[in-house]
C-alpha atoms as a PDB file:
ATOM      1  CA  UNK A   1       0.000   0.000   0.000  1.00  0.00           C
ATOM      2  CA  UNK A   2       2.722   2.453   1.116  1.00  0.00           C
ATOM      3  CA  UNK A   3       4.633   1.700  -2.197  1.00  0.00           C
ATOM      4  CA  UNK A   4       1.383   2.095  -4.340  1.00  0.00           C
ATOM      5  CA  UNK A   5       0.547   5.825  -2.524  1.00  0.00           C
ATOM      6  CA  UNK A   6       4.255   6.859  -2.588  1.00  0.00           C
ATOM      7  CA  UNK A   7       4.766   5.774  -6.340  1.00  0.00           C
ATOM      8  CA  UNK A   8       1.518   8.145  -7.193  1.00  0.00           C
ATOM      9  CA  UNK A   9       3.169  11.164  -5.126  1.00  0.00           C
ATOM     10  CA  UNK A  10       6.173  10.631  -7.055  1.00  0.00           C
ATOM     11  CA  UNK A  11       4.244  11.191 -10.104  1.00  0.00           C
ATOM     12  CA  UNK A  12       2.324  14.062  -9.167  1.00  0.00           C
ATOM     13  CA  UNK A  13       5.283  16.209  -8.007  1.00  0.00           C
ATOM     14  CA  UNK A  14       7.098  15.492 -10.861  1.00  0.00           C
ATOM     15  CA  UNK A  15       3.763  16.917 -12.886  1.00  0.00           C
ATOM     16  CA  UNK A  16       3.924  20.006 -10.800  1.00  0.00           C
ATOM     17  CA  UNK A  17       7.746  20.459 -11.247  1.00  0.00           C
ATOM     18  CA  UNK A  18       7.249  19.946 -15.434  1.00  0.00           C
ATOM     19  CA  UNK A  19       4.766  23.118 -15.164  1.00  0.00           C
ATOM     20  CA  UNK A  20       6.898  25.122 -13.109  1.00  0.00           C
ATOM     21  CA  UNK A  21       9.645  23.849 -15.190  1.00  0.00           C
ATOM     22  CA  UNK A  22       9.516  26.624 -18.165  1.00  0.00           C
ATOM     23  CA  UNK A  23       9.165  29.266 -15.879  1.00  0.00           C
ATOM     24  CA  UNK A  24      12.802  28.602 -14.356  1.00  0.00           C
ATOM     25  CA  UNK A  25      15.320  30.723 -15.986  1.00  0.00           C
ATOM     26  CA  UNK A  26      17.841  27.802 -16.011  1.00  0.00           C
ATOM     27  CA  UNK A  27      19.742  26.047 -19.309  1.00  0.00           C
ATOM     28  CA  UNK A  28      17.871  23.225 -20.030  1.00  0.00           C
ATOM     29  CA  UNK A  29      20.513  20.601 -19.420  1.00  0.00           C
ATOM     30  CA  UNK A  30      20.468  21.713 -15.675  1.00  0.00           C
ATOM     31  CA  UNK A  31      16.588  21.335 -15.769  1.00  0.00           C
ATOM     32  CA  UNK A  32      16.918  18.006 -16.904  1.00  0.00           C
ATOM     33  CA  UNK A  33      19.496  17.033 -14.259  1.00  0.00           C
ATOM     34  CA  UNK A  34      17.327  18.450 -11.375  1.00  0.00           C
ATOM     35  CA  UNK A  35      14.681  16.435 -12.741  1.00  0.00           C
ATOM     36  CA  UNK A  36      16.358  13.255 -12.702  1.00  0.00           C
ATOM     37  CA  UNK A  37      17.835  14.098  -9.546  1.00  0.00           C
ATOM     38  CA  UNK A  38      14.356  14.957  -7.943  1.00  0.00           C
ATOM     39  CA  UNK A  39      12.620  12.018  -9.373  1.00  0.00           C
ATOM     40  CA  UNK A  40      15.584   9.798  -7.976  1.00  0.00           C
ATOM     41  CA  UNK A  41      15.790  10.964  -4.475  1.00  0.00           C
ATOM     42  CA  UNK A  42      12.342  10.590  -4.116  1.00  0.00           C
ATOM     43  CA  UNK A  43      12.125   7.181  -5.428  1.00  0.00           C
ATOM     44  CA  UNK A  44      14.802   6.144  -3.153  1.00  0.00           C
ATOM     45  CA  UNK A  45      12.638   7.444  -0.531  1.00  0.00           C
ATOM     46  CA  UNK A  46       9.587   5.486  -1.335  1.00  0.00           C
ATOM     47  CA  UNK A  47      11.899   2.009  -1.734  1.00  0.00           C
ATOM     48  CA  UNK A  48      13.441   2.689   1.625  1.00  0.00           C
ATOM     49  CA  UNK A  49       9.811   3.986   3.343  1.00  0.00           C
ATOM     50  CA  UNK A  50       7.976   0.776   1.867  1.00  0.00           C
ATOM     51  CA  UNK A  51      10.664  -1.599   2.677  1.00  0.00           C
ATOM     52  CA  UNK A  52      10.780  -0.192   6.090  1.00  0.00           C
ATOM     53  CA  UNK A  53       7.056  -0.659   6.484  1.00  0.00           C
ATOM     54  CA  UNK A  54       7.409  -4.322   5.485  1.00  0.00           C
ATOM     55  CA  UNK A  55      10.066  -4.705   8.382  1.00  0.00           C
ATOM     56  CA  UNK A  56      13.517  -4.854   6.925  1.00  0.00           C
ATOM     57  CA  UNK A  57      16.042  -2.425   9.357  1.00  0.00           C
ATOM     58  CA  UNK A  58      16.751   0.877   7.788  1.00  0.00           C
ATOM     59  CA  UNK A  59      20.066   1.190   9.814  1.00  0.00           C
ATOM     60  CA  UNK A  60      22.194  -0.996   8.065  1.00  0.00           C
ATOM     61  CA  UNK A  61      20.911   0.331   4.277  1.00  0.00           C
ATOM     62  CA  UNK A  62      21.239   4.154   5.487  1.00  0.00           C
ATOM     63  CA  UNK A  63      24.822   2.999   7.057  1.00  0.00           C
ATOM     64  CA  UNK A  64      25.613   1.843   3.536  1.00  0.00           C
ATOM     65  CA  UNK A  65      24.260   4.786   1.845  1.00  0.00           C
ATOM     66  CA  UNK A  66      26.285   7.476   3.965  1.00  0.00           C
ATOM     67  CA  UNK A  67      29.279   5.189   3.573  1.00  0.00           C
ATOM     68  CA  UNK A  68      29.142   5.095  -0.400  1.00  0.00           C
ATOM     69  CA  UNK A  69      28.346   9.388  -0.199  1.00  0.00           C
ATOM     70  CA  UNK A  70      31.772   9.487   1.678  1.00  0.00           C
ATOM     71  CA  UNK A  71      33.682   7.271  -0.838  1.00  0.00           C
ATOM     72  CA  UNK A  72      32.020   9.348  -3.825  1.00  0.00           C
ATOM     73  CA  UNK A  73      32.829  12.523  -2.469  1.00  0.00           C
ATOM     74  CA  UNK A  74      36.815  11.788  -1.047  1.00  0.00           C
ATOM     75  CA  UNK A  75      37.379  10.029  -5.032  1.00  0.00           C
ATOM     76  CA  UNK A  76      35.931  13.174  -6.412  1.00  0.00           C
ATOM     77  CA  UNK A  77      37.965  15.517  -4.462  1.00  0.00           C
ATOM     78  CA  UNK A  78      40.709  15.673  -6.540  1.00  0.00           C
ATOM     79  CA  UNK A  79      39.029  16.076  -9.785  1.00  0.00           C
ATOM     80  CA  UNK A  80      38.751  18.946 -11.842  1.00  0.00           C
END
């Protein structure tokens, strides 16, 4: 159920951020990254907010998750 309700909230937010989309004075490539990004995060957040509902600990997963955001960022560090 929580996966079904979160999956249509997904949707509509992503409708509302296409019709605010054209009024953002951004180049469209960045548009199309914050879009992905949005629509990413947020189905990350339904996976993790269903799974959690069906009982599998978030501590470990959200462990792993800050872990690989450290890795990404220290091998990116250096780049230019």
């Amino acid at each position: 159920m929580a996966l079904a309700v979160g999956l249509f909230l997904v949707h509509w937010v992503m409708k509302l951020f296409e019709r605010y989309e054209a009024k953002m004075k951004l180049e469209p490539t960045l548009r199309g990254f914050i879009k992905n990004l949005i629509r990413i995060l947020l189905y990350v957040i339904v996976i993790m907010t269903a799974a959690n509902t069906m009982g599998i600990p978030m501590t470990s997963i959200i462990t792993l998750l800050g872990s690989a955001g450290v890795a990404i960022s220290l091998a990116m560090q250096g780049a230019r």
